[in-house]
C-alpha atoms as a PDB file:
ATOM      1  CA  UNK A   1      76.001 128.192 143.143  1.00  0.00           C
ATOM      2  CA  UNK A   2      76.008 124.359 142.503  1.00  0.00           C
ATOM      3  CA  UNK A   3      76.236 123.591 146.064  1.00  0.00           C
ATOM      4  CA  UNK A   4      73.870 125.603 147.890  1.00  0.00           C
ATOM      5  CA  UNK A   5      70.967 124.264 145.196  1.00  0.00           C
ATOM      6  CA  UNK A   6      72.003 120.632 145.320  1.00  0.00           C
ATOM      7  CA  UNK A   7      72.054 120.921 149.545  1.00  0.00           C
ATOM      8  CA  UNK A   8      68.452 122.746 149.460  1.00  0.00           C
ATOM      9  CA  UNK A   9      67.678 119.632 146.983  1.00  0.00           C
ATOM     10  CA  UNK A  10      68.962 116.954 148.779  1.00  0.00           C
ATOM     11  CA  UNK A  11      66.875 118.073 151.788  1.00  0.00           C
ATOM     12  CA  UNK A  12      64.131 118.408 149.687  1.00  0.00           C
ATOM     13  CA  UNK A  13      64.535 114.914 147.875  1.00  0.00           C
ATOM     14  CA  UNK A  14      64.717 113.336 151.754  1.00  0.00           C
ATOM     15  CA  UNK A  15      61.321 114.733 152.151  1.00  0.00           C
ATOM     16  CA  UNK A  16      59.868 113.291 149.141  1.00  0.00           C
ATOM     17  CA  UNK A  17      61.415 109.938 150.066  1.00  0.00           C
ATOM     18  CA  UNK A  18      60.241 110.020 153.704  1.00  0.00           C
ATOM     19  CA  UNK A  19      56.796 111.026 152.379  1.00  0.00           C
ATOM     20  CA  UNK A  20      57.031 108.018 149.838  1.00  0.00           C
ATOM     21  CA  UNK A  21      57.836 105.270 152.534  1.00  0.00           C
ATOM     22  CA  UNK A  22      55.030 106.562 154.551  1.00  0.00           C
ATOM     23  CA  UNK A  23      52.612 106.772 151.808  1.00  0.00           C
ATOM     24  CA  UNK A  24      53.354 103.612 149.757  1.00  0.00           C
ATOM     25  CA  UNK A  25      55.024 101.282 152.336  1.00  0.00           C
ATOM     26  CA  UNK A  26      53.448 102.186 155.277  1.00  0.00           C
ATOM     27  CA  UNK A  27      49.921 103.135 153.826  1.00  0.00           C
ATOM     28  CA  UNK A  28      49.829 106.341 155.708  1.00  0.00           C
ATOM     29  CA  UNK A  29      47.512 107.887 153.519  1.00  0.00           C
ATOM     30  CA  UNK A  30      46.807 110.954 155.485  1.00  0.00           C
ATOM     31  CA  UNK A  31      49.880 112.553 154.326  1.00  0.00           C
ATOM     32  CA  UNK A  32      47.973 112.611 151.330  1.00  0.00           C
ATOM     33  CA  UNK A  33      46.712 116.434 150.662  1.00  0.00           C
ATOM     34  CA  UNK A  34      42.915 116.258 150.329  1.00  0.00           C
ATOM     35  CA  UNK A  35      42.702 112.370 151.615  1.00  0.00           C
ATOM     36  CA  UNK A  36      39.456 111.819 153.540  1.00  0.00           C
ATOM     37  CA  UNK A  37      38.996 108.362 154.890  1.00  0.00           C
ATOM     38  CA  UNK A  38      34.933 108.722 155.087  1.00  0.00           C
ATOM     39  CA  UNK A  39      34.390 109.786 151.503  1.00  0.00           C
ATOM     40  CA  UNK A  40      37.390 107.251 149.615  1.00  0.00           C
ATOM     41  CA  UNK A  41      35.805 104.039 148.838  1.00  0.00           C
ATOM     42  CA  UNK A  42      38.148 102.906 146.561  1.00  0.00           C
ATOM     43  CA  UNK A  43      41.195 100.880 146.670  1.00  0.00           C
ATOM     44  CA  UNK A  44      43.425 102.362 149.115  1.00  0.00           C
ATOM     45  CA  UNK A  45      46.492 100.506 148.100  1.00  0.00           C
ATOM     46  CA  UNK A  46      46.867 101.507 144.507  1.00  0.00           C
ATOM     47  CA  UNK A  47      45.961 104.533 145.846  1.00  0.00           C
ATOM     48  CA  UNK A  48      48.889 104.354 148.413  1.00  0.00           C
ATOM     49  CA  UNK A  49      51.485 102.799 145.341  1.00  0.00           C
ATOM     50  CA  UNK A  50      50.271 106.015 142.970  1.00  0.00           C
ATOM     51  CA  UNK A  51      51.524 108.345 145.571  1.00  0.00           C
ATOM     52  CA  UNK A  52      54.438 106.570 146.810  1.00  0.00           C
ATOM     53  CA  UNK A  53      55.892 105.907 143.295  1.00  0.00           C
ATOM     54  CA  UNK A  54      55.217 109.990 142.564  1.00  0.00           C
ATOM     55  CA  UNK A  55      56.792 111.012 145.099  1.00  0.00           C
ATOM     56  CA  UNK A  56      59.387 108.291 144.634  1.00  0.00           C
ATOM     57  CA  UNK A  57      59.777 109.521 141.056  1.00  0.00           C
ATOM     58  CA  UNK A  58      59.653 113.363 142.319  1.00  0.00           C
ATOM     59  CA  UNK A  59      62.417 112.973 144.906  1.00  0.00           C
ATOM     60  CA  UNK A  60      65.104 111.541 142.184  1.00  0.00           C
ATOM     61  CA  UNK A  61      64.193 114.108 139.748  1.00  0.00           C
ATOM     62  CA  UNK A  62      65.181 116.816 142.408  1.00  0.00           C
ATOM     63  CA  UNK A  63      68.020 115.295 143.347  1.00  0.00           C
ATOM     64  CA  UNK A  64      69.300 115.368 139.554  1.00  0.00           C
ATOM     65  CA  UNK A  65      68.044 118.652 139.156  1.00  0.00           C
ATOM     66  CA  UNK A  66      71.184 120.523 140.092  1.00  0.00           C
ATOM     67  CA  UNK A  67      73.340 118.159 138.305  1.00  0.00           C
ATOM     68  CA  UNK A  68      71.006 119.034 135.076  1.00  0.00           C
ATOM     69  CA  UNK A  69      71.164 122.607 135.951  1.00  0.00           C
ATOM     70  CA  UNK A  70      74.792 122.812 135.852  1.00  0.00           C
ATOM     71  CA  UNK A  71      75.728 120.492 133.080  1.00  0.00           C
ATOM     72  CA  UNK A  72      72.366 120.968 130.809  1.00  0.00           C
ATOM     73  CA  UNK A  73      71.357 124.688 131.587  1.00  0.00           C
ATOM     74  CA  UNK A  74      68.175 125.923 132.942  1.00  0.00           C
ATOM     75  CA  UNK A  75      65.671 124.148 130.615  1.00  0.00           C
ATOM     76  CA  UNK A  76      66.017 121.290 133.420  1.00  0.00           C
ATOM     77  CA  UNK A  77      64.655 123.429 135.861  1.00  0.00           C
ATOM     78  CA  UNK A  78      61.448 123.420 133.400  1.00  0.00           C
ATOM     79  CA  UNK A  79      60.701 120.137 132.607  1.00  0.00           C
ATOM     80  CA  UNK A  80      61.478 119.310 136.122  1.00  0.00           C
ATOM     81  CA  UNK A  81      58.376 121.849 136.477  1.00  0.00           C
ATOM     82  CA  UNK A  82      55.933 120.398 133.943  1.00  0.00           C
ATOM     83  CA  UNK A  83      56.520 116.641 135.642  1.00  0.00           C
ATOM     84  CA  UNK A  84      55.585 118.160 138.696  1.00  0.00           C
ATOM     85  CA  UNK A  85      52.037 119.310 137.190  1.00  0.00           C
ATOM     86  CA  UNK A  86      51.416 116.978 134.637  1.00  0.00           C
ATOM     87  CA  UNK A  87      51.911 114.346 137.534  1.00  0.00           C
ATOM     88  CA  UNK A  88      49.821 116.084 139.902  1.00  0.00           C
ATOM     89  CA  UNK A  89      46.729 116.310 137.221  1.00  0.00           C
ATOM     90  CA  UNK A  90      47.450 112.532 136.372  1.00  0.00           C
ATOM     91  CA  UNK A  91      47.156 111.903 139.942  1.00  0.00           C
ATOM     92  CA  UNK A  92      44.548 113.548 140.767  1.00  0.00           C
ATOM     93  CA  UNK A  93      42.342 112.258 138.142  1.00  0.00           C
ATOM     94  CA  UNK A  94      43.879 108.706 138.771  1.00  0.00           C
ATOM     95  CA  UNK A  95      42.842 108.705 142.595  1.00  0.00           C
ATOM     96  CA  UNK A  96      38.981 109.990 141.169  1.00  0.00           C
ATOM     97  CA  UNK A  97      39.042 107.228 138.706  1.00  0.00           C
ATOM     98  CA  UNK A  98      39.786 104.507 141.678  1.00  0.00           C
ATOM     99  CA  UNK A  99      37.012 106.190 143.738  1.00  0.00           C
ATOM    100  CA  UNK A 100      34.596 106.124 140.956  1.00  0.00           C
ATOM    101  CA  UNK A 101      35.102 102.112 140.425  1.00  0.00           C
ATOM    102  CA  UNK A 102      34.290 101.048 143.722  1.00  0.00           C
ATOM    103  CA  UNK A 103      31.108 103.163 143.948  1.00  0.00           C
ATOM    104  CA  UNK A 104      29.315 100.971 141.515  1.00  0.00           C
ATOM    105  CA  UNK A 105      29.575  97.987 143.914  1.00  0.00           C
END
């Protein structure tokens, strides 16, 4: 079972690190879920280094996850889960609070 999960991770991982090059070196932001050039005023490069290093961040946690999940046992599986959507919320509320301090200007 450990090598089926940590191919189906790797893949996944190589998505997340595609999707972080574009997004944080590249400043792609439309690969950004929700990203509308017209209504963002804020700055779009911390904007662009939030997402990159989350999905940066996201990537190596999945490709440790099978590792964890074989050697640790499946409580890995859940905090891998509650990084996911704590980081999602922080994010989220991070990209409204750059949006917010341009606005005033």
């Amino acid at each position: 079972m450990f090598w089926p999960a940590l191919a189906g991770c790797l893949f996944a991982s190589l998505f997340l690190f595609g999707s972080a090059y574009l997004i944080w070196h590249k400043k792609d932001l439309t690969f950004i879920a929700g990203y509308d050039e017209k209504k963002f005023k804020g700055d779009k490069d911390w904007l662009a280094r939030a997402y990159g290093i989350f999905c940066l961040a996201s990537g190596i946690l999945t490709v440790l996850l099978p590792f964890g999940m074989e050697f640790i046992g499946s409580y890995t599986g859940v905090i891998l889960g509650i990084w996911i959507t704590v980081g999602v919320f922080v994010l989220s509320f991070y990209s409204q609070s750059l949006n917010k301090e341009r606005k005033d200007t």
